[in-house]
C-alpha atoms as a PDB file:
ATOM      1  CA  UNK A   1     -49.336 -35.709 -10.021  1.00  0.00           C
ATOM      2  CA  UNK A   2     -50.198 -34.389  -6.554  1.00  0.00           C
ATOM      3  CA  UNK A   3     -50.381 -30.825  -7.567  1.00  0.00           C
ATOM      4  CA  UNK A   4     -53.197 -31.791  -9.668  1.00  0.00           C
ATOM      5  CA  UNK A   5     -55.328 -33.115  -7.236  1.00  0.00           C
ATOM      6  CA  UNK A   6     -58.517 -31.158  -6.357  1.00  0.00           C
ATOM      7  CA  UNK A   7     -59.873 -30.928  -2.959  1.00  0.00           C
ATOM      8  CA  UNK A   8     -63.646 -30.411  -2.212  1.00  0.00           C
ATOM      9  CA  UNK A   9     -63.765 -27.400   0.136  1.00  0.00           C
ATOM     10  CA  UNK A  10     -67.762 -26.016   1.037  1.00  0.00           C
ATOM     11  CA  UNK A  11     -69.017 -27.018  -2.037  1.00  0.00           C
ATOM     12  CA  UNK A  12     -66.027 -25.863  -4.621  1.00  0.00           C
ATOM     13  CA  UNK A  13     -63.381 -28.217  -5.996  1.00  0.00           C
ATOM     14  CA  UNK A  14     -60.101 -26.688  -5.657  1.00  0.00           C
ATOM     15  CA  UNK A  15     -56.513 -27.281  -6.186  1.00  0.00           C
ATOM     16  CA  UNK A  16     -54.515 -28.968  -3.477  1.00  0.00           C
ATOM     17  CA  UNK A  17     -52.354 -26.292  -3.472  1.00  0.00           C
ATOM     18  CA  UNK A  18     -55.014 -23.773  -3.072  1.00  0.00           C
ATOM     19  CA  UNK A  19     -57.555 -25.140  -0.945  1.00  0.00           C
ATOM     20  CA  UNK A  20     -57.581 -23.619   2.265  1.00  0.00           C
ATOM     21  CA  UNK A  21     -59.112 -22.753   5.555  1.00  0.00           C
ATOM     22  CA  UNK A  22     -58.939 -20.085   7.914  1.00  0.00           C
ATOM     23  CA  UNK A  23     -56.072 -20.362  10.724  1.00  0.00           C
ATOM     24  CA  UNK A  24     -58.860 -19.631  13.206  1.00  0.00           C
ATOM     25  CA  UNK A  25     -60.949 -22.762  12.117  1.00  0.00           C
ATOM     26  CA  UNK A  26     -62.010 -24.701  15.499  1.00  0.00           C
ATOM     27  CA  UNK A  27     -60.871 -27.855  14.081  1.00  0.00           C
ATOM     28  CA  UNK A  28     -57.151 -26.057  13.531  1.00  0.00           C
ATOM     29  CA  UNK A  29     -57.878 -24.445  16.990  1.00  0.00           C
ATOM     30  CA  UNK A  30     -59.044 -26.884  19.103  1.00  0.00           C
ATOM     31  CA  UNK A  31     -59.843 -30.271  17.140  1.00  0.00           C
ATOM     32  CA  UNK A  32     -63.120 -29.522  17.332  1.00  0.00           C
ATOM     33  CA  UNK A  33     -64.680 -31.287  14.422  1.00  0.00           C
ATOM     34  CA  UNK A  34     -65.477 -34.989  13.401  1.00  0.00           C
ATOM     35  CA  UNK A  35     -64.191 -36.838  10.412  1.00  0.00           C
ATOM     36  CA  UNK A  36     -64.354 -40.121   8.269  1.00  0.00           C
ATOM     37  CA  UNK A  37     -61.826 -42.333   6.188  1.00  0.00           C
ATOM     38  CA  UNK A  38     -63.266 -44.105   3.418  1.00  0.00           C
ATOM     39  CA  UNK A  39     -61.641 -46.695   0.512  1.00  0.00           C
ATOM     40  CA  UNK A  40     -62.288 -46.422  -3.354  1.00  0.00           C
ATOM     41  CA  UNK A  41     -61.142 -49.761  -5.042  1.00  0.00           C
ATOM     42  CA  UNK A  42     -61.847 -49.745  -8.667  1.00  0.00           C
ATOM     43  CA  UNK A  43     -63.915 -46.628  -8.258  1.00  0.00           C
ATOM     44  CA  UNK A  44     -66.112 -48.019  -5.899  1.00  0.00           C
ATOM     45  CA  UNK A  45     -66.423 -46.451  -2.600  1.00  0.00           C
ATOM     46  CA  UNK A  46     -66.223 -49.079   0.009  1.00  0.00           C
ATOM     47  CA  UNK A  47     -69.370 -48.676   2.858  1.00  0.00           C
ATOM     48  CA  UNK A  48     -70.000 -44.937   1.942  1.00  0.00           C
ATOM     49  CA  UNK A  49     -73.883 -45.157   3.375  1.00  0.00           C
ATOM     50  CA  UNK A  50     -72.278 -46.333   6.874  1.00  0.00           C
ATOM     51  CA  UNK A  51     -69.408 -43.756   6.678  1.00  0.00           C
ATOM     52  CA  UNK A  52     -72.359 -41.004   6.106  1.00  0.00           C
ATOM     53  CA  UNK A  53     -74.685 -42.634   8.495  1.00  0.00           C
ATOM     54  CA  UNK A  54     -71.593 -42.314  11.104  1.00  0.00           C
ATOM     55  CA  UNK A  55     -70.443 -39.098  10.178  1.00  0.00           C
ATOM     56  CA  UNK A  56     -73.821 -37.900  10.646  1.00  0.00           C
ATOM     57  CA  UNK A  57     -74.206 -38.915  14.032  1.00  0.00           C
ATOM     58  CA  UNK A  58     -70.800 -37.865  15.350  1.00  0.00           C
ATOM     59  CA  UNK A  59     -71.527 -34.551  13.853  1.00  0.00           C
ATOM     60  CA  UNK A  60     -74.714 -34.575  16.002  1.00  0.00           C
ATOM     61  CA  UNK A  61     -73.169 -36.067  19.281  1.00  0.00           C
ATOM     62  CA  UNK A  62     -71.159 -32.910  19.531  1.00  0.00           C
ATOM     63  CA  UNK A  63     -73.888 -30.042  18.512  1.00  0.00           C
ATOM     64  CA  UNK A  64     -72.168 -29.533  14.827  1.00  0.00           C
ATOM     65  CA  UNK A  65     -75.305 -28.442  12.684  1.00  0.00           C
ATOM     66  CA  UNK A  66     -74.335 -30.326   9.013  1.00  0.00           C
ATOM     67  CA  UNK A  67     -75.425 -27.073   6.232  1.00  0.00           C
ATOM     68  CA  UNK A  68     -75.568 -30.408   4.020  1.00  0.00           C
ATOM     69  CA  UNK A  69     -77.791 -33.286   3.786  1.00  0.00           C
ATOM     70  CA  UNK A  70     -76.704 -36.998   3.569  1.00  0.00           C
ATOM     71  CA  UNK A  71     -77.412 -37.216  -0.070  1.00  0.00           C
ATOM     72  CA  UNK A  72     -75.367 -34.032  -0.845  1.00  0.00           C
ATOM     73  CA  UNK A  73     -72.738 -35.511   1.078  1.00  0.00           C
ATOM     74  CA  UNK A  74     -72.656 -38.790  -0.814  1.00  0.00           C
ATOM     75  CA  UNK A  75     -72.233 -36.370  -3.934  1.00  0.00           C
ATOM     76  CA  UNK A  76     -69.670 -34.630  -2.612  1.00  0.00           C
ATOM     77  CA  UNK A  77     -67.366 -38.005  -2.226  1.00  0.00           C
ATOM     78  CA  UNK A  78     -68.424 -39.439  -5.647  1.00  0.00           C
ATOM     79  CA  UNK A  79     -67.252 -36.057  -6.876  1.00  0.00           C
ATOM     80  CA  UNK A  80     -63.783 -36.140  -5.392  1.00  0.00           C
ATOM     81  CA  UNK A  81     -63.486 -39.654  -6.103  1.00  0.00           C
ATOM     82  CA  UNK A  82     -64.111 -38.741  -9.947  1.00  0.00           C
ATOM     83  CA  UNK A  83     -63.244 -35.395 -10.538  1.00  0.00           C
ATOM     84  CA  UNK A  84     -59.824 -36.808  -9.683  1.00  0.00           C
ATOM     85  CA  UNK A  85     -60.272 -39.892 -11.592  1.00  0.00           C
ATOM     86  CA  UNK A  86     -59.018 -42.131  -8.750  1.00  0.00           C
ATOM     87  CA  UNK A  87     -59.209 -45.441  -9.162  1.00  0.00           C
ATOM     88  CA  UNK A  88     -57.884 -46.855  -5.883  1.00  0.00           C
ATOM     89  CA  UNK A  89     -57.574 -44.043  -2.921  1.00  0.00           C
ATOM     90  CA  UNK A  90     -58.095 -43.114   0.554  1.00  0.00           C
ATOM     91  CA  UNK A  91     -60.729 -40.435   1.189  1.00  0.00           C
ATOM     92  CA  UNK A  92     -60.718 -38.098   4.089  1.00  0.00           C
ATOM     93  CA  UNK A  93     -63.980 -36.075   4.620  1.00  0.00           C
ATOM     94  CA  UNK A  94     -63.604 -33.341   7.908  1.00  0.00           C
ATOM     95  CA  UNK A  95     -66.003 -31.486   9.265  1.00  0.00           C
ATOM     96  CA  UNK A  96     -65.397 -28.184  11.560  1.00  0.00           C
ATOM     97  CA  UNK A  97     -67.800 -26.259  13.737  1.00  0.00           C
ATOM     98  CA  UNK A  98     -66.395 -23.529  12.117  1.00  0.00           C
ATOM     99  CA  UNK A  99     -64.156 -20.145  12.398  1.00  0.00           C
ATOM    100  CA  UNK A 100     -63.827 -18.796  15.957  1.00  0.00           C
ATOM    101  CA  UNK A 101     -64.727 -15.071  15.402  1.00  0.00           C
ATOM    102  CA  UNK A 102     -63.767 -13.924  19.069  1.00  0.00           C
ATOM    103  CA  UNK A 103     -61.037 -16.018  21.284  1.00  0.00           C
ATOM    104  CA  UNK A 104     -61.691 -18.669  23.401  1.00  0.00           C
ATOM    105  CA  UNK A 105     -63.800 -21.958  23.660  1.00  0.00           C
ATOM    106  CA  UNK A 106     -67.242 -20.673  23.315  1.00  0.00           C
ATOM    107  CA  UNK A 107     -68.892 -22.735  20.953  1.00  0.00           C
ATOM    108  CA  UNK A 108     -71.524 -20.175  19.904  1.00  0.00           C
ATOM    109  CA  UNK A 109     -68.754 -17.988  18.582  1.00  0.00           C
ATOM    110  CA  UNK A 110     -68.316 -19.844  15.370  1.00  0.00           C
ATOM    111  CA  UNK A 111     -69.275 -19.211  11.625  1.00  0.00           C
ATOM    112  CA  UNK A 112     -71.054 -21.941   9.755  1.00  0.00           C
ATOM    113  CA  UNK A 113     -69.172 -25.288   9.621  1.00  0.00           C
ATOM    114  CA  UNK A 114     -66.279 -26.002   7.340  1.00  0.00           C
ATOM    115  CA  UNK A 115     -66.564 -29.415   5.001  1.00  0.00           C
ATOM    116  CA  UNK A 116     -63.171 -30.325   3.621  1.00  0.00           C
ATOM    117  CA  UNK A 117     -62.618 -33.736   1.825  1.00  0.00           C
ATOM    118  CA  UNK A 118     -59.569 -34.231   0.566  1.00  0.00           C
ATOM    119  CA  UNK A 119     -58.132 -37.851  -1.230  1.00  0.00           C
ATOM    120  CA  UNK A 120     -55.558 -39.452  -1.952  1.00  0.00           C
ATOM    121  CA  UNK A 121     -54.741 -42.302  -4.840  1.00  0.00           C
ATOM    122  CA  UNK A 122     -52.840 -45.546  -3.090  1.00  0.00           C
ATOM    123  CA  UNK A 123     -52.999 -49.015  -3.840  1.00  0.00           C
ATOM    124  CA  UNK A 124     -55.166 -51.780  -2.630  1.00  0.00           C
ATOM    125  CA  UNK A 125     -53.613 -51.864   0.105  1.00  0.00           C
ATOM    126  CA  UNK A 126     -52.096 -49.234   2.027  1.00  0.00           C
ATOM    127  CA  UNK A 127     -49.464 -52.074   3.570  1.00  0.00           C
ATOM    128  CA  UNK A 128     -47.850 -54.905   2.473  1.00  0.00           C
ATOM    129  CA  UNK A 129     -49.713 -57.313   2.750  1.00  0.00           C
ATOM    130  CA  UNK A 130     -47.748 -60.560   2.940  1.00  0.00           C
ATOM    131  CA  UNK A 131     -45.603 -58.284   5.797  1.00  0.00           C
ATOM    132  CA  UNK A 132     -47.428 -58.713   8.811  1.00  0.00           C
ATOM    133  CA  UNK A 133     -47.266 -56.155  11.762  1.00  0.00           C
ATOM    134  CA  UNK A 134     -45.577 -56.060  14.588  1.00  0.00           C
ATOM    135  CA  UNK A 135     -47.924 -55.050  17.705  1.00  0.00           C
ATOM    136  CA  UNK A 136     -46.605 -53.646  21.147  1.00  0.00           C
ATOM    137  CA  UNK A 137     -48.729 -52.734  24.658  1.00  0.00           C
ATOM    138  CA  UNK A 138     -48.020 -48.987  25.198  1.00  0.00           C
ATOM    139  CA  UNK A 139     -47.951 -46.787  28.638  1.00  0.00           C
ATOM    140  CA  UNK A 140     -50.910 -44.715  26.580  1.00  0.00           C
ATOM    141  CA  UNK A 141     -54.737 -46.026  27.713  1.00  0.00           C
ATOM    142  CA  UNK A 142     -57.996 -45.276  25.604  1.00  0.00           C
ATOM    143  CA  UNK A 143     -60.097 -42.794  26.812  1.00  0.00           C
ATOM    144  CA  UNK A 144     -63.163 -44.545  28.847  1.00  0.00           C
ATOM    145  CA  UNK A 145     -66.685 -43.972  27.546  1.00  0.00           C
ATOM    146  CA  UNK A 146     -67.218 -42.331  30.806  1.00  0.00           C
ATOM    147  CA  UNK A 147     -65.263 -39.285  30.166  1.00  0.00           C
ATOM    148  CA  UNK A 148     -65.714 -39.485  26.054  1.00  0.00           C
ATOM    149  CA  UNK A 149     -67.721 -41.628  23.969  1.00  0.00           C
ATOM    150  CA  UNK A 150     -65.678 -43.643  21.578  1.00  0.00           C
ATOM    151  CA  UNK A 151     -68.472 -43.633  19.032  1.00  0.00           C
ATOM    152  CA  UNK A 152     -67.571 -40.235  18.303  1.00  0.00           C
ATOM    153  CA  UNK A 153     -64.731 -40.086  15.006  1.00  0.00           C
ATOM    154  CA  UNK A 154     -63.524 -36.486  16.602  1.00  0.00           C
ATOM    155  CA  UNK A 155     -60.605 -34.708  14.874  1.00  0.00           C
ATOM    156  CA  UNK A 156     -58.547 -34.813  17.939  1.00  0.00           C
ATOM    157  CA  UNK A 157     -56.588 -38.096  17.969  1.00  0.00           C
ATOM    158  CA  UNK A 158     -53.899 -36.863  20.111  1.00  0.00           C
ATOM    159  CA  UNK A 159     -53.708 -39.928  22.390  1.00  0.00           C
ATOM    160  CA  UNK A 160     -53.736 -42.020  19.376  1.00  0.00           C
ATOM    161  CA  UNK A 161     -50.348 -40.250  17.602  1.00  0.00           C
ATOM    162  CA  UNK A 162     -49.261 -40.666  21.091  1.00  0.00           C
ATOM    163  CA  UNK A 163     -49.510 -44.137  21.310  1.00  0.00           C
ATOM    164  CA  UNK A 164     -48.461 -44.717  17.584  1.00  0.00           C
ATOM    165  CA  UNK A 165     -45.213 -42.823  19.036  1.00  0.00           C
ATOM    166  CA  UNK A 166     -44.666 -44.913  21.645  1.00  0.00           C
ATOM    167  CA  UNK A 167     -44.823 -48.176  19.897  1.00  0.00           C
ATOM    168  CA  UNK A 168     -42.842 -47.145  16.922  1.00  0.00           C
ATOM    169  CA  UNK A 169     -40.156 -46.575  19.354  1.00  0.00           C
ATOM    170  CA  UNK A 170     -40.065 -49.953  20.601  1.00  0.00           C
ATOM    171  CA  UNK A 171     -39.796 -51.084  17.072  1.00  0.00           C
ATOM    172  CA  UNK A 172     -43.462 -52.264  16.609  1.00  0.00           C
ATOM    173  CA  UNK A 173     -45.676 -50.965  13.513  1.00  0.00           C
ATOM    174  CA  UNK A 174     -48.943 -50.626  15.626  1.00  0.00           C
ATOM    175  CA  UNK A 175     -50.040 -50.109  19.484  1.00  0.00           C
ATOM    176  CA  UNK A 176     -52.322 -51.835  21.796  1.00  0.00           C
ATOM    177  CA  UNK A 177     -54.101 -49.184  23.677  1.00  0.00           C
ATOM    178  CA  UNK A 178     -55.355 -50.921  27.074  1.00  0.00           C
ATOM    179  CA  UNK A 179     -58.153 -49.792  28.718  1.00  0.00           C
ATOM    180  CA  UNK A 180     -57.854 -48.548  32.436  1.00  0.00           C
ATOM    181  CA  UNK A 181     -58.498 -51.936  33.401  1.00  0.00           C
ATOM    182  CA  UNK A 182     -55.713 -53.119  32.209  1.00  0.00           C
ATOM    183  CA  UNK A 183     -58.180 -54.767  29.218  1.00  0.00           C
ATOM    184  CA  UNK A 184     -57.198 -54.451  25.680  1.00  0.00           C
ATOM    185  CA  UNK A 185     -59.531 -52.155  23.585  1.00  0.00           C
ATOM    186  CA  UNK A 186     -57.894 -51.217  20.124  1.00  0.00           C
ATOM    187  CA  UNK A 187     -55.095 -50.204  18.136  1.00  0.00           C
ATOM    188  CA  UNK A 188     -54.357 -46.315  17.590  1.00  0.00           C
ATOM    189  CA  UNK A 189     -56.331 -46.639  14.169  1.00  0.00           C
ATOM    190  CA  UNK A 190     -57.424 -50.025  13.936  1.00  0.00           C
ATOM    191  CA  UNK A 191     -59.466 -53.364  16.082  1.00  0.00           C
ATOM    192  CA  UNK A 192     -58.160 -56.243  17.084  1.00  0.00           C
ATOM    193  CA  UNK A 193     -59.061 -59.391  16.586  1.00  0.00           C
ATOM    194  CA  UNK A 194     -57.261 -62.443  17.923  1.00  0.00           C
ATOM    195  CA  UNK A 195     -58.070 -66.287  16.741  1.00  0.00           C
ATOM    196  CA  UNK A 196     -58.216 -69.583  19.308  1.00  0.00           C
ATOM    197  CA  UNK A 197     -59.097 -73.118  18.631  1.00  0.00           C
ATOM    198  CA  UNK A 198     -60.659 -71.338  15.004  1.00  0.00           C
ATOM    199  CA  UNK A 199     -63.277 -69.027  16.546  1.00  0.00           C
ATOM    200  CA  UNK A 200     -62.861 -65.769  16.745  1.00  0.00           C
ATOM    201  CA  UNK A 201     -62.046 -63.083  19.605  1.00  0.00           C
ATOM    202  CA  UNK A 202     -62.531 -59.111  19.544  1.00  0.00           C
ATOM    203  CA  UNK A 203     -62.953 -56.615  22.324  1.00  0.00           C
ATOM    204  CA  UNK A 204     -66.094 -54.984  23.076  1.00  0.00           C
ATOM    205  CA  UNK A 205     -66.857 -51.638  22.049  1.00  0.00           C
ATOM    206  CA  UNK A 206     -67.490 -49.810  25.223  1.00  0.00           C
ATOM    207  CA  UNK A 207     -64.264 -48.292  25.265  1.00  0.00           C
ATOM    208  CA  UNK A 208     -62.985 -48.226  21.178  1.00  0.00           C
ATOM    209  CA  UNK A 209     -64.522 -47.104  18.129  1.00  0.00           C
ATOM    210  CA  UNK A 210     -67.326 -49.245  16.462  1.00  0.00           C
ATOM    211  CA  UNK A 211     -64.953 -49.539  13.304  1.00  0.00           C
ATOM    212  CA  UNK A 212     -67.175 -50.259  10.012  1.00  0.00           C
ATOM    213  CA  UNK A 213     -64.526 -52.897   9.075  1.00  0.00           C
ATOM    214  CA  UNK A 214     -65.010 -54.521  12.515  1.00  0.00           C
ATOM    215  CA  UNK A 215     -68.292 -54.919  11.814  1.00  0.00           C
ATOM    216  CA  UNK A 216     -67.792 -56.126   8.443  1.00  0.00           C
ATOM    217  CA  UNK A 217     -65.405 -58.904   9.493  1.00  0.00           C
ATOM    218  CA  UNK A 218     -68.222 -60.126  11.853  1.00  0.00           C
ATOM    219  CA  UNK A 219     -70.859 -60.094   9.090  1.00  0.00           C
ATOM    220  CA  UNK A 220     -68.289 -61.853   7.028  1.00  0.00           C
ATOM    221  CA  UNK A 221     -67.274 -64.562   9.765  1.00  0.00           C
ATOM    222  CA  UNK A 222     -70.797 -65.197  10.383  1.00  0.00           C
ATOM    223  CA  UNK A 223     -71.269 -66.215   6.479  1.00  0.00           C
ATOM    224  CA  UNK A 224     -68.515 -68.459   7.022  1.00  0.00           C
ATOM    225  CA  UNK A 225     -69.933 -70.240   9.890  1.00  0.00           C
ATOM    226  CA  UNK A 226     -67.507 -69.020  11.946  1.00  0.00           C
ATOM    227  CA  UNK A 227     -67.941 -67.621  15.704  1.00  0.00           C
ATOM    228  CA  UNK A 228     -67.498 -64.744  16.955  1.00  0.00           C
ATOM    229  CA  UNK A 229     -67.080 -63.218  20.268  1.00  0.00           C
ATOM    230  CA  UNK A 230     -67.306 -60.067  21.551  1.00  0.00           C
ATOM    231  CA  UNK A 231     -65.127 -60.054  25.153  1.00  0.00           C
ATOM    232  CA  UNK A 232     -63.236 -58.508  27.335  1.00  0.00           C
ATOM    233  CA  UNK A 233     -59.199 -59.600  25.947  1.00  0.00           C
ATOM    234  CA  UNK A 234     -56.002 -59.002  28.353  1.00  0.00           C
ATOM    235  CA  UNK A 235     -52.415 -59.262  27.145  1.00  0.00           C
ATOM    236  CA  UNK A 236     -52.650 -62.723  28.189  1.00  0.00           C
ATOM    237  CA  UNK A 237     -54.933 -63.828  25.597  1.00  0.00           C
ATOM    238  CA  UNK A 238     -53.295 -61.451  22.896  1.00  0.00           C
ATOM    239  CA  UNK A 239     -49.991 -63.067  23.733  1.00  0.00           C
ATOM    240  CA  UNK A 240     -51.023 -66.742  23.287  1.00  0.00           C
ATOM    241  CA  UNK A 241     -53.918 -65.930  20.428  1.00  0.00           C
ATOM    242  CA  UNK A 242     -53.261 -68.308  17.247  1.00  0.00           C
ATOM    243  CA  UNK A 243     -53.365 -65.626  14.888  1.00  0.00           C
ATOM    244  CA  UNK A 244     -53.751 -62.238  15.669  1.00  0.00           C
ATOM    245  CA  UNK A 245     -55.065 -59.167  13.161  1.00  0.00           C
ATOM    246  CA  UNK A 246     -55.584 -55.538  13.022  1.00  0.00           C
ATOM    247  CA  UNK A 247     -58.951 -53.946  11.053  1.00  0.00           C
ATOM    248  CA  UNK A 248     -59.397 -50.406   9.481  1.00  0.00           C
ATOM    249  CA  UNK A 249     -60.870 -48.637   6.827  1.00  0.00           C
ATOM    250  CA  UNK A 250     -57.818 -47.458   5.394  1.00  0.00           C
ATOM    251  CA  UNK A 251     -55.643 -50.472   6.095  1.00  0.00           C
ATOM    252  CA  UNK A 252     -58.105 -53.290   5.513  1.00  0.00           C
ATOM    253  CA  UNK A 253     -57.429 -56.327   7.249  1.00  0.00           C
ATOM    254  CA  UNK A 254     -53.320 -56.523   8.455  1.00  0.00           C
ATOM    255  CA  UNK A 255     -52.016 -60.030   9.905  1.00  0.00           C
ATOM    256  CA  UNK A 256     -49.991 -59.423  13.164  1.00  0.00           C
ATOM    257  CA  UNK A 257     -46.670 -61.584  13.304  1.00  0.00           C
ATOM    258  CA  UNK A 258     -45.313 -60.247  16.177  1.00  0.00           C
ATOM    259  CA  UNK A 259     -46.522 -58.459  19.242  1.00  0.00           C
ATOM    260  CA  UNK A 260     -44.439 -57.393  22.419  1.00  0.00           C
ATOM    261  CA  UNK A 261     -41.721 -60.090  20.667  1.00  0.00           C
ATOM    262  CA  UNK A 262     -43.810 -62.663  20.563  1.00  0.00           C
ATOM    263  CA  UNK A 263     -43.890 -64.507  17.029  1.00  0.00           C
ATOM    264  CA  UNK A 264     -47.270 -64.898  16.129  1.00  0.00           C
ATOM    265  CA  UNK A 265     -48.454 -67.812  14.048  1.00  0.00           C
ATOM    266  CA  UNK A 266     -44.941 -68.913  13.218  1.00  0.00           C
ATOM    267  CA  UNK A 267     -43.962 -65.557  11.869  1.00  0.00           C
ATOM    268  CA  UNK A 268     -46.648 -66.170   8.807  1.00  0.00           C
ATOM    269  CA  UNK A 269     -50.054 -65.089   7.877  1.00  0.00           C
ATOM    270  CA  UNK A 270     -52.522 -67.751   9.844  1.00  0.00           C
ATOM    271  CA  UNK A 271     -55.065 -69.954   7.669  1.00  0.00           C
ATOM    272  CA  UNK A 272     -58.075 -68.363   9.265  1.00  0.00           C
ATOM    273  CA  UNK A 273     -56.689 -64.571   8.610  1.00  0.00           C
ATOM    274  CA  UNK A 274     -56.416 -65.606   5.137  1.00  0.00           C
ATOM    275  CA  UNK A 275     -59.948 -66.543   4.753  1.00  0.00           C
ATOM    276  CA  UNK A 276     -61.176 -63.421   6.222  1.00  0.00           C
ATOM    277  CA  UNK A 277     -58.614 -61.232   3.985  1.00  0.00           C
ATOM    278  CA  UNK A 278     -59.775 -63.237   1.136  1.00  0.00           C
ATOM    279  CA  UNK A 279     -63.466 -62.387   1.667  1.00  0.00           C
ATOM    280  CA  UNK A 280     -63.189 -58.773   2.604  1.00  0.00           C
ATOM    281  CA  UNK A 281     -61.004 -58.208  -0.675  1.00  0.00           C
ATOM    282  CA  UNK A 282     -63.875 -59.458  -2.331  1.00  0.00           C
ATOM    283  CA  UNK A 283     -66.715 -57.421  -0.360  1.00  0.00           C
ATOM    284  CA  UNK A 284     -64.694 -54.354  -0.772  1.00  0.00           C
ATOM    285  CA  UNK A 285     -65.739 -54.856  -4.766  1.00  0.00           C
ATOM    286  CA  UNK A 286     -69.020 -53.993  -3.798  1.00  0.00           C
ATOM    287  CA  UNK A 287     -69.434 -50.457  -3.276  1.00  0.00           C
ATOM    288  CA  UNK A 288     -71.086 -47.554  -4.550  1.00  0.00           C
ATOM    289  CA  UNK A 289     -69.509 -46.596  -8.299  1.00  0.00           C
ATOM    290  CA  UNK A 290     -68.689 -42.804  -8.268  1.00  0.00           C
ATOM    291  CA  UNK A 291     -68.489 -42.793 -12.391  1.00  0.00           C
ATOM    292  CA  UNK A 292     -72.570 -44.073 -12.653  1.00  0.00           C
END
């Protein structure tokens, strides 16, 4: 039950319903924090030295000294993972610079950071999976590098939600953000990869977040003998791609069957999507066991 769920908050394991954080938290006041999303199927958590290793560094990027090492932090997921004895689940680790003991932005006036990791138990798939998305170009552009770097997981995803907004009114599942080019760079949670001729097609990461599943699916394709490239995309080339899909850590790998409405692929999962899906399912069997 989900009032039975226990939370990892600075080192205790609390109740759901109790675990809590000041109201003056940075991360509650201004987003001002990093975080993670990381899969447990079986009881094995999916990439969790990458998701550390990442963590890590946005933590640093942004000055937030980590009162844990990477090794305590691996701990600290295992123990969520099997305190709750979840099985298949979405974990969330956050980090905060910390509660803002005088008003205003001033970094300095912080306590020590706040770790939070929370999870939750879903199924192998946090979509269905024979369902396809539906994509849609939204009014809402990514962020360039120039003003913040992508690489960065911060806890403000404002644009994002905006963007997921916007396409959810059209009647889509997902968004393309564009860059302010005019280029496509990602989804509002996800990358994008689109298929022609059988090769492979993803934008760069100058301007989107070096997803850990992106790079997965390009490991995976180059097992598979088949190539990849890492371009600048328009709408063009999303709108007559073969097959088009959508990677995260918490979704996996989603077919598109529909973007801007557009039928993609006849409306069906595409041949080439399916061997990618296929082999991720069966990498995402290989991570670290949290009952060992």
């Amino acid at each position: 039950m989900e009032d039975n769920w226990l939370v990892y908050v600075n080192g205790e394991m609390v109740p759901m319903k109790e675990a809590k954080i000041s109201v003056f938290d940075r991360g509650f006041q201004y987003g001002d924090g990093v975080f993670e999303g990381l899969r447990v199927y079986g009881g094995k958590i999916f990439k969790l030295r990458e998701h550390t290793d990442r963590l890590f560094r946005s933590a640093r990027a942004i000055n937030i000294q980590m009162p844990i090492t990477k090794d305590e932090f691996s701990a600290a997921v295992k123990r969520v993972v099997r305190e709750n004895q979840f099985q298949d689940a979405h974990i969330k680790p956050q980090v905060t610079r910390g509660i803002a003991w005088k008003l205003g932005l001033d970094p300095r006036n912080t306590t020590a950071p706040n770790i939070v990791i929370p999870g939750r138990p879903i199924g192998k798939s946090m979509f269905e999976p024979d369902k396809g998305f539906k994509l849609a170009a939204v009014s809402v552009r990514k962020i360039p590098a120039m003003c913040f770097d992508p690489r960065i997981k911060s806890l403000n995803y404002l644009a994002n939600i905006m963007a997921r907004m916007e396409a959810q009114a059209s009647g889509a599942d997902e968004a393309i953000m564009l860059d302010i080019y005019g280029d496509v760079a990602e989804g509002s949670a996800d990358n994008i990869f689109i298929v022609k001729s059988g090769e492979l097609y993803t934008p760069s990461v100058q301007d989107a977040l070096e997803g850990i599943t992106r790079s997965t699916v390009i490991e995976l394709a180059g097992r598979k003998n088949i190539r990849v490239h890492e371009t600048k995309l328009t709408l063009y080339d999303v709108y007559t791609a073969d097959e088009i899909f959508v990677t995260g850590s918490g979704a996996g790998i989603v077919a598109v069957t529909e973007v801007d409405k557009r039928v993609v692929s006849g409306g069906k999962i595409g041949a080439l999507t399916k061997t990618i899906s296929g082999a991720y399912d069966e990498e995402s069997q290989k991570g670290e066991s949290a009952y060992e």
